[in-house]
Protein backbone atom coordinates (compact mmCIF):
# COMPACT_ATOMS: atom_id res chain seq x y z
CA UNK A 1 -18.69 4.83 -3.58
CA UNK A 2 -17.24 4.02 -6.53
CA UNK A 3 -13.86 5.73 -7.32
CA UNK A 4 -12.34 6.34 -10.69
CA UNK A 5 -8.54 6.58 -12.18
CA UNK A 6 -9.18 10.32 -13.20
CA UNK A 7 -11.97 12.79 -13.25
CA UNK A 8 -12.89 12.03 -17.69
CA UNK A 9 -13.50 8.10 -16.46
CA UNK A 10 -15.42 9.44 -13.37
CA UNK A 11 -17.29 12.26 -15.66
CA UNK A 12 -17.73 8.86 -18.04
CA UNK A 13 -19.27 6.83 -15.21
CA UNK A 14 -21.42 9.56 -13.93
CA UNK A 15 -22.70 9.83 -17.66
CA UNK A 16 -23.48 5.74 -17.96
CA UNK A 17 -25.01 5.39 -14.36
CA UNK A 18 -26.70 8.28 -13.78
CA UNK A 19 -26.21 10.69 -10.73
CA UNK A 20 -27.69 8.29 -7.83
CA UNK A 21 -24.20 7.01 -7.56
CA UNK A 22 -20.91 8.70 -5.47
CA UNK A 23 -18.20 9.26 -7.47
CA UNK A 24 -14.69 10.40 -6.66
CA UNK A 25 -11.65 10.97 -9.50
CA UNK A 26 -8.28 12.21 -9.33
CA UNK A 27 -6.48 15.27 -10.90
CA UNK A 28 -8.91 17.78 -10.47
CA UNK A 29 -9.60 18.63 -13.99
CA UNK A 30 -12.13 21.18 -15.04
CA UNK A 31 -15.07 18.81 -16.66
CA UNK A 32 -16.00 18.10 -12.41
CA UNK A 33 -17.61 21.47 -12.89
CA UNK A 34 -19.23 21.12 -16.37
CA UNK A 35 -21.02 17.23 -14.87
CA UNK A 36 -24.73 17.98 -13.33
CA UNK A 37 -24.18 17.40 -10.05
CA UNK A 38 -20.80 18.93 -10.24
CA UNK A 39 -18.42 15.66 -9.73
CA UNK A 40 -15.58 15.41 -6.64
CA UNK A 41 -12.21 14.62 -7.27
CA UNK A 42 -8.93 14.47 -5.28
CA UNK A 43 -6.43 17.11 -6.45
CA UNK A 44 -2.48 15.52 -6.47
CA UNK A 45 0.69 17.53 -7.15
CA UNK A 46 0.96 16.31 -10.38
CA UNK A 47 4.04 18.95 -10.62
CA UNK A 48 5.83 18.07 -7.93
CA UNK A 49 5.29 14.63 -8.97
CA UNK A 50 6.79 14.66 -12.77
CA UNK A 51 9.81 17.00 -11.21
CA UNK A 52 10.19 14.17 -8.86
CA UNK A 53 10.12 11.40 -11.61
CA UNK A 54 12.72 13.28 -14.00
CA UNK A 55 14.61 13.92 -11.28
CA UNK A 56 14.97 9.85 -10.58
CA UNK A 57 15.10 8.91 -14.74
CA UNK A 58 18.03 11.48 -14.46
CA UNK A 59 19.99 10.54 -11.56
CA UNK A 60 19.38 6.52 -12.94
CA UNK A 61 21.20 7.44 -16.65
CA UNK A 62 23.77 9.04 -14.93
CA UNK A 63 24.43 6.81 -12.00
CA UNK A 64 23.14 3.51 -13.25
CA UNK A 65 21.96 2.02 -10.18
CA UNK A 66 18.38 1.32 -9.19
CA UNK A 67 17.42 1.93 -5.51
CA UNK A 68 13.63 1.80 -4.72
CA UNK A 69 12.14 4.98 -3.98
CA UNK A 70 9.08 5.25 -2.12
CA UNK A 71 7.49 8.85 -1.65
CA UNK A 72 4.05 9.79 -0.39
CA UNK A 73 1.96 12.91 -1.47
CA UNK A 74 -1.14 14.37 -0.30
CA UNK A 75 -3.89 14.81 -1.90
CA UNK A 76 -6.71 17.25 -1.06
CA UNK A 77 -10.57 16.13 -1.70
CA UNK A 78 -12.50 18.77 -3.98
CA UNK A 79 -16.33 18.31 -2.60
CA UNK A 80 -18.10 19.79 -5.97
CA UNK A 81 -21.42 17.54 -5.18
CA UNK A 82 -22.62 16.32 -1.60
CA UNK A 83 -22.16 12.78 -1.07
CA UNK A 84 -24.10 9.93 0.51
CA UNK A 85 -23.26 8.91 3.87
């Protein structure tokens, strides 16, 4: 299984090594439906996660203190193509 930074590398990957390899990106993006076999990704809330980002840049400019913040998000797997097991 080899899993890429976003589904263009993955589609990239899958172009280079041929299809006799599992491949998983992230984002979702339209070209996992264009690749023969179809390519799987993991959709993020890439939304929710720029609001959440501008949210923090904003608060920091006004307040100028730096806390760590540490949020999770799900992710859901798009199966476009089979995979090994």
């Amino acid at each position: 299984m080899v899993y890429a930074g976003n589904d263009y590398v993955s589609a990239g990957i899958q172009s280079v090594l041929g299809q006799n390899i599992d491949l998983i990106g992230i984002d979702n993006q339209d070209i996992c439906l264009v690749t023969s076999p179809p390519l799987n990704s993991i959709a993020i809330p890439i939304d929710q996660m720029a609001k959440d980002a501008s949210g923090f840049l904003i608060h920091h400019l006004k307040d100028k203190t730096v806390r760590p913040i540490h949020k999770i998000y799900s992710g859901i797997i798009t199966e476009n193509k089979i995979m090994k097991k």
